[in-house]
PDB file of N, CA and C in Angstrom:
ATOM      1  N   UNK A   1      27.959  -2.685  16.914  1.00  0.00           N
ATOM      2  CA  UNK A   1      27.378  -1.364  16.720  1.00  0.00           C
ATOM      3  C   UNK A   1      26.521  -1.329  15.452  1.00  0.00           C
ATOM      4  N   UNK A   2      25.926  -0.310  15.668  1.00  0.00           N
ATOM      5  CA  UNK A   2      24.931  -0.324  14.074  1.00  0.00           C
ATOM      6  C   UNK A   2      25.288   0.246  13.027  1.00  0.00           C
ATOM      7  N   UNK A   3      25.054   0.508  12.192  1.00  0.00           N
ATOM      8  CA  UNK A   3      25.316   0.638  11.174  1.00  0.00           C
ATOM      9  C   UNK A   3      25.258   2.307  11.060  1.00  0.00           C
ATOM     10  N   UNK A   4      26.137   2.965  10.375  1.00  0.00           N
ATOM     11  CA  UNK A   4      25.870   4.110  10.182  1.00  0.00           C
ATOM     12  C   UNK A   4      24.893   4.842   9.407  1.00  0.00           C
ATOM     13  N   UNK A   5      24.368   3.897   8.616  1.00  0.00           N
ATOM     14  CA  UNK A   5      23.112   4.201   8.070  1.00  0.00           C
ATOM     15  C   UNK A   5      22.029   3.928   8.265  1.00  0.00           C
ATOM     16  N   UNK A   6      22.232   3.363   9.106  1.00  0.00           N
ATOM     17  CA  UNK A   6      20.825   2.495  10.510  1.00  0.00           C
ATOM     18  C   UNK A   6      19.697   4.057  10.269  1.00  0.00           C
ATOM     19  N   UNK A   7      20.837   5.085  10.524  1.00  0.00           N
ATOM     20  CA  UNK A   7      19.519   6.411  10.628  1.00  0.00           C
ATOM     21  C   UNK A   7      18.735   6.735   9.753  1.00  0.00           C
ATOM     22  N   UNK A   8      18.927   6.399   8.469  1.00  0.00           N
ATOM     23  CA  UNK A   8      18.333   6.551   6.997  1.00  0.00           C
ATOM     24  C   UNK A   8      16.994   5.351   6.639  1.00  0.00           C
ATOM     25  N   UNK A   9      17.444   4.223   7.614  1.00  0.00           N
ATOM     26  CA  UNK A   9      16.415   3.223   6.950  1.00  0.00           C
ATOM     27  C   UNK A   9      14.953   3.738   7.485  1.00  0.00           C
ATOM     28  N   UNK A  10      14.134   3.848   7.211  1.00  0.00           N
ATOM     29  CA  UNK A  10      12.408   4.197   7.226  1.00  0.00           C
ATOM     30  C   UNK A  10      12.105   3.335   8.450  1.00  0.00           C
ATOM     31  N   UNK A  11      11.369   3.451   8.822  1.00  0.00           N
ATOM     32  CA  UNK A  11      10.645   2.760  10.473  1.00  0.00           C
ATOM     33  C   UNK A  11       9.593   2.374  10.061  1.00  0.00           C
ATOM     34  N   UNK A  12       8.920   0.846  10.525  1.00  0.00           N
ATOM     35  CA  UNK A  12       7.664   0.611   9.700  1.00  0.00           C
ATOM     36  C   UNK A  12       6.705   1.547  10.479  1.00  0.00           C
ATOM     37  N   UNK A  13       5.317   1.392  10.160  1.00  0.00           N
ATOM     38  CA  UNK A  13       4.161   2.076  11.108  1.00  0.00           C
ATOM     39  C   UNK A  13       4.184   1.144  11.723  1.00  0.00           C
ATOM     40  N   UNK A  14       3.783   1.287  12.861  1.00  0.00           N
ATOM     41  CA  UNK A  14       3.988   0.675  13.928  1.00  0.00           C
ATOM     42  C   UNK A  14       1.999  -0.263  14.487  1.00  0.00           C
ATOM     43  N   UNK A  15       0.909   0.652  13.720  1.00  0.00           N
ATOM     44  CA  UNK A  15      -0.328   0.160  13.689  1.00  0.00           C
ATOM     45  C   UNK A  15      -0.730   0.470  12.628  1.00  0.00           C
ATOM     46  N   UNK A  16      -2.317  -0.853  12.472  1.00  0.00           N
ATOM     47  CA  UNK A  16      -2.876  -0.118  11.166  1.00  0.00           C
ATOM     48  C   UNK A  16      -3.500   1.041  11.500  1.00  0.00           C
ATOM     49  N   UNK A  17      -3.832   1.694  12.352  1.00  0.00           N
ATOM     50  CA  UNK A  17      -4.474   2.695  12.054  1.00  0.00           C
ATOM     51  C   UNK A  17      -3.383   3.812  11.977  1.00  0.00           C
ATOM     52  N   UNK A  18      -2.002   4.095  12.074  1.00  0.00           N
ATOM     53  CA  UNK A  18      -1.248   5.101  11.795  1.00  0.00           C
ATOM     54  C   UNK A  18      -0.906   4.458  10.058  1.00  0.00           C
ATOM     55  N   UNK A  19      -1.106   3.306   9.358  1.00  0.00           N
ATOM     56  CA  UNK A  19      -0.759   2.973   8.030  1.00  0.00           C
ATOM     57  C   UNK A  19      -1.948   3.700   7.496  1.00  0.00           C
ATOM     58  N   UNK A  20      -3.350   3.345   8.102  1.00  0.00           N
ATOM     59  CA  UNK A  20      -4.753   3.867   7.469  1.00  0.00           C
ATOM     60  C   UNK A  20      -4.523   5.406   7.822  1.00  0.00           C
ATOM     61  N   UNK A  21      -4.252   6.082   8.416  1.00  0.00           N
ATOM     62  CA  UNK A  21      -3.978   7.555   8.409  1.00  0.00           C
ATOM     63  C   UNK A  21      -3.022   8.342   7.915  1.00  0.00           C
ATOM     64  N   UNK A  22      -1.926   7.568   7.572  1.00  0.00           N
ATOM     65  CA  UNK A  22      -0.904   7.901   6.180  1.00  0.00           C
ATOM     66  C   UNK A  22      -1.502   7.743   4.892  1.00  0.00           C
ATOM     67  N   UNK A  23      -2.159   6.593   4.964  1.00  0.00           N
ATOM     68  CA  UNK A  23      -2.938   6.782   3.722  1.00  0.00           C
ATOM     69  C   UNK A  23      -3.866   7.689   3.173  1.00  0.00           C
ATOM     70  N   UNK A  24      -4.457   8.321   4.251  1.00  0.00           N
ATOM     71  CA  UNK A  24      -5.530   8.913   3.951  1.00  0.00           C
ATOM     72  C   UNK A  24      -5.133  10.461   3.446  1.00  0.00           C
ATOM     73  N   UNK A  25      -3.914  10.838   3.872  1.00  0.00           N
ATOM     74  CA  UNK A  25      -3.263  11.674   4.189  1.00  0.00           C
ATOM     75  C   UNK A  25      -2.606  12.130   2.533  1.00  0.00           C
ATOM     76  N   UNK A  26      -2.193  10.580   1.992  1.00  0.00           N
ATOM     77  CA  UNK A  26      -1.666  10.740   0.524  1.00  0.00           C
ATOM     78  C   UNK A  26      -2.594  10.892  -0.243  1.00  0.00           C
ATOM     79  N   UNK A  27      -4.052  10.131   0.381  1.00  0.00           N
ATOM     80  CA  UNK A  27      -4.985   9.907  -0.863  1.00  0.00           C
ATOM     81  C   UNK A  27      -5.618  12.097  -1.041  1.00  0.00           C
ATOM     82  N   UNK A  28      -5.794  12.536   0.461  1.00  0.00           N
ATOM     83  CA  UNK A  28      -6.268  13.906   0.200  1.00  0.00           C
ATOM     84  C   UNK A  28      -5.295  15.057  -0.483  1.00  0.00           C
ATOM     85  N   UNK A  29      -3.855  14.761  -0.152  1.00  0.00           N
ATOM     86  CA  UNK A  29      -2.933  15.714  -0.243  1.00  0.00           C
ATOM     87  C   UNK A  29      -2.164  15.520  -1.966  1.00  0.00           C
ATOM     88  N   UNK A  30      -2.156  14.063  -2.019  1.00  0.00           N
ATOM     89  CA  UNK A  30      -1.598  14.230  -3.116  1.00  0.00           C
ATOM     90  C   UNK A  30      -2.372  12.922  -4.241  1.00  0.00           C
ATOM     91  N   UNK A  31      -3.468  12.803  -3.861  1.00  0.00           N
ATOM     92  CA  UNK A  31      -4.363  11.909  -5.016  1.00  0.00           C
ATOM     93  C   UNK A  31      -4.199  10.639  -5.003  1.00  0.00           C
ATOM     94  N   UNK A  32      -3.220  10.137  -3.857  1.00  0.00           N
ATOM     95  CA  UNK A  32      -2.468   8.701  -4.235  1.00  0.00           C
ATOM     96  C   UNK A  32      -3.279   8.118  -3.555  1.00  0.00           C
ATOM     97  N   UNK A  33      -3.758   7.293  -4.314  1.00  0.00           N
ATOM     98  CA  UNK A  33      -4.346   5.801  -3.435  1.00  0.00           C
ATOM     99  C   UNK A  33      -3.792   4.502  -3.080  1.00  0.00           C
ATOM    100  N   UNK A  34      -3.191   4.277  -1.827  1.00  0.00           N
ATOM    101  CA  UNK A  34      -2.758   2.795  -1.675  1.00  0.00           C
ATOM    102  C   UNK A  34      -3.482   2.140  -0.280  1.00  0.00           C
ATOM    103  N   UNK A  35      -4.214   0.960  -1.244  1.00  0.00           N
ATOM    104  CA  UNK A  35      -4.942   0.064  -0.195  1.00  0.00           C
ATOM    105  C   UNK A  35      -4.033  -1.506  -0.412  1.00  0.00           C
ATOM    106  N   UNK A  36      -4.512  -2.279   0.416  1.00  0.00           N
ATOM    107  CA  UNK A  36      -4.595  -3.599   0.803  1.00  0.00           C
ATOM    108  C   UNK A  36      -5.446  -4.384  -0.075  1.00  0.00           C
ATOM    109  N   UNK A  37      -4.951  -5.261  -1.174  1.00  0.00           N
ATOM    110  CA  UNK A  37      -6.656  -5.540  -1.453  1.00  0.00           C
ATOM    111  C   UNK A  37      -7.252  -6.374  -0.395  1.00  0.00           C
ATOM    112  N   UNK A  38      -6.659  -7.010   0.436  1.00  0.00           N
ATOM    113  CA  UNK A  38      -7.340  -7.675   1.807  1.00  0.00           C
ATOM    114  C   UNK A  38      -8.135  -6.623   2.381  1.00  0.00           C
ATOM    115  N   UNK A  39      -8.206  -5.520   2.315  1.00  0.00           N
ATOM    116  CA  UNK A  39      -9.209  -4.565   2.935  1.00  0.00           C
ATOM    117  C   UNK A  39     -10.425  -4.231   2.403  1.00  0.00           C
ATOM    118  N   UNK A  40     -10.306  -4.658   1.054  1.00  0.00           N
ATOM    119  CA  UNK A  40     -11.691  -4.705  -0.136  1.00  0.00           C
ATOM    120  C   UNK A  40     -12.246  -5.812   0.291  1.00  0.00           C
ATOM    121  N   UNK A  41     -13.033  -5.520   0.824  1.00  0.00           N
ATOM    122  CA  UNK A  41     -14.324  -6.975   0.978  1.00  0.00           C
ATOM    123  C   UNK A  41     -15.304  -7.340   0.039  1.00  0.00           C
ATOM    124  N   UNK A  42     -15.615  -6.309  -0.479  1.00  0.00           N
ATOM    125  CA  UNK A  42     -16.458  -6.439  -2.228  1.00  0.00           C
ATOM    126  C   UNK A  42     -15.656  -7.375  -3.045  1.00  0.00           C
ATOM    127  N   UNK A  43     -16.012  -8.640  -3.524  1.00  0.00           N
ATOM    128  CA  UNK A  43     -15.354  -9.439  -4.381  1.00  0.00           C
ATOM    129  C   UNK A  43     -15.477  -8.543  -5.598  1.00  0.00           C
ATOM    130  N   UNK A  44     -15.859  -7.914  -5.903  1.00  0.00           N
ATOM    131  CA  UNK A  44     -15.901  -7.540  -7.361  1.00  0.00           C
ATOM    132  C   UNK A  44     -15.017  -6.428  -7.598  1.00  0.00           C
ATOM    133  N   UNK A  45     -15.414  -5.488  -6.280  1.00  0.00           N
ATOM    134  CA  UNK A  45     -14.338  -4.116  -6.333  1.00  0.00           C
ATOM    135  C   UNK A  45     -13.223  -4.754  -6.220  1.00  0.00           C
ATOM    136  N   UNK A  46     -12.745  -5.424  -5.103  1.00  0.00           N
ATOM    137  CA  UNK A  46     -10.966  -5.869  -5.357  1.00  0.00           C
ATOM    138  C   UNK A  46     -11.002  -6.450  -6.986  1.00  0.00           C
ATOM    139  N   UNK A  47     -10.919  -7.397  -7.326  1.00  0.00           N
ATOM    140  CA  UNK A  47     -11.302  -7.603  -8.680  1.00  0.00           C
ATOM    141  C   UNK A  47     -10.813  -6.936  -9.397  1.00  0.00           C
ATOM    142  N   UNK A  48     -11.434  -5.756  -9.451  1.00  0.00           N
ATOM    143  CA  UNK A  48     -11.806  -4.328 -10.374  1.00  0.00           C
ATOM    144  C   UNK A  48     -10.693  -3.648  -9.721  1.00  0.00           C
ATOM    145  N   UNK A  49     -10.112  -3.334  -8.562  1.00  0.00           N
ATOM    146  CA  UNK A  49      -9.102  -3.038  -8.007  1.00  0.00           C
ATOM    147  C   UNK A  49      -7.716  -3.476  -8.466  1.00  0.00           C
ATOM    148  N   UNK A  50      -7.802  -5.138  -8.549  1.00  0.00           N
ATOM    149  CA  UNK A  50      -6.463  -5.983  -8.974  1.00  0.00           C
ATOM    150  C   UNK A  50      -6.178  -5.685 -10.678  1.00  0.00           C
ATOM    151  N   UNK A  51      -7.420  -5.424 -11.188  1.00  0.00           N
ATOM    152  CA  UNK A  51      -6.939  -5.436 -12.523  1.00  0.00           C
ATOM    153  C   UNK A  51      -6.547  -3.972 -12.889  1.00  0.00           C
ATOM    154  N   UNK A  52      -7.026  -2.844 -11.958  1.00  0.00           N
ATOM    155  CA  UNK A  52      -5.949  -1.723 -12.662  1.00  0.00           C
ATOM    156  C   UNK A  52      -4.632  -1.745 -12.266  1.00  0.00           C
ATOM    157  N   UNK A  53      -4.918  -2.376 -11.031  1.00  0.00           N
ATOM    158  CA  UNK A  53      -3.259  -2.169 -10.723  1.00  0.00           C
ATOM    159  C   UNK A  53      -2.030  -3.518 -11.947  1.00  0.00           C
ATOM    160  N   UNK A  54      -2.788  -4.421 -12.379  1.00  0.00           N
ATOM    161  CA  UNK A  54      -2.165  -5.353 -12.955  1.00  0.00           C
ATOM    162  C   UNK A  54      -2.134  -4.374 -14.037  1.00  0.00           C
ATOM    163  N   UNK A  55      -3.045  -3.494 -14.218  1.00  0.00           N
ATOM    164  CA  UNK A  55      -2.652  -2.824 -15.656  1.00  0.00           C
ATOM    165  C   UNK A  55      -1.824  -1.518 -15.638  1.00  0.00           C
ATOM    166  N   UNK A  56      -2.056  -1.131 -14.691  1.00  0.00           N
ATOM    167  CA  UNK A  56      -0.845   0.497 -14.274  1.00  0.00           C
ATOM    168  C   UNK A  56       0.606  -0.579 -14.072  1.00  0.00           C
ATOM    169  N   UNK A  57       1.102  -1.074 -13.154  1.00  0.00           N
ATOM    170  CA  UNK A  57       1.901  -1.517 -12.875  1.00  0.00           C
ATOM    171  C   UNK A  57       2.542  -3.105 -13.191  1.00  0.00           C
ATOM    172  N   UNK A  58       1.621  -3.881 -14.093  1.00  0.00           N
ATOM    173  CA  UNK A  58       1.981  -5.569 -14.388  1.00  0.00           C
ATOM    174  C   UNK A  58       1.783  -6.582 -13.272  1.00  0.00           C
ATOM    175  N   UNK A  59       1.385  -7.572 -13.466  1.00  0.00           N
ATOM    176  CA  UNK A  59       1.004  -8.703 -12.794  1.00  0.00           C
ATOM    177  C   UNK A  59       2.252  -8.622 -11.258  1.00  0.00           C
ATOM    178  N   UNK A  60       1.029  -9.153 -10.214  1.00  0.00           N
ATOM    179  CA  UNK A  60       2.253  -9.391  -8.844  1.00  0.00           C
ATOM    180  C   UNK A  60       2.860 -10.843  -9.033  1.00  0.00           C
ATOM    181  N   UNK A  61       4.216 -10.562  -8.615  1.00  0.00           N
ATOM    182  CA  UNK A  61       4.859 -12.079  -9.054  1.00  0.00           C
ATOM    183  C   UNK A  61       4.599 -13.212  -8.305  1.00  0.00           C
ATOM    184  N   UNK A  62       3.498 -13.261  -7.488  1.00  0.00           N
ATOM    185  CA  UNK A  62       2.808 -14.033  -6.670  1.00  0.00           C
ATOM    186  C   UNK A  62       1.679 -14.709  -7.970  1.00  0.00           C
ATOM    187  N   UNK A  63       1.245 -13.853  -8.354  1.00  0.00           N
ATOM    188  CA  UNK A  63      -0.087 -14.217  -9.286  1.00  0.00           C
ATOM    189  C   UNK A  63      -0.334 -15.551  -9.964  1.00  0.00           C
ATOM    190  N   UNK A  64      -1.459 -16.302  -9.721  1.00  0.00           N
ATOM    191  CA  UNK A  64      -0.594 -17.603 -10.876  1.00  0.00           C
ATOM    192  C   UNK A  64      -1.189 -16.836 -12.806  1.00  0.00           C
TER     193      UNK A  64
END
């Protein structure tokens, strides 16, 4: 049987376009921006992208 808290765990999105329409949803309603940097195709904007987030939040532990 499952778990009794099975009901609490979050459900992924199931496509990108219901992830890209949650997003869009945070970015109008409440200012939040969360992208992919795989979705930045501008080498420079991701770039410019990776380094605020390395600076709001610290290096990804992937990073070399």
């Amino acid at each position: 049987p499952a778990s009794q808290l099975a009901r609490y765990v979050a459900k992924p999105a199931t496509s990108d376009a219901k992830i890209l329409a949650m997003g869009a949803k945070a970015y109008r309603e409440h200012e939040t921006l969360v992208v992919r940097l795989s979705q930045i195709r501008d080498p420079v904007i991701r770039q410019m992208a990776a380094t605020v987030a390395d600076y709001l939040f610290g290096r990804m532990n992937n990073a070399p």
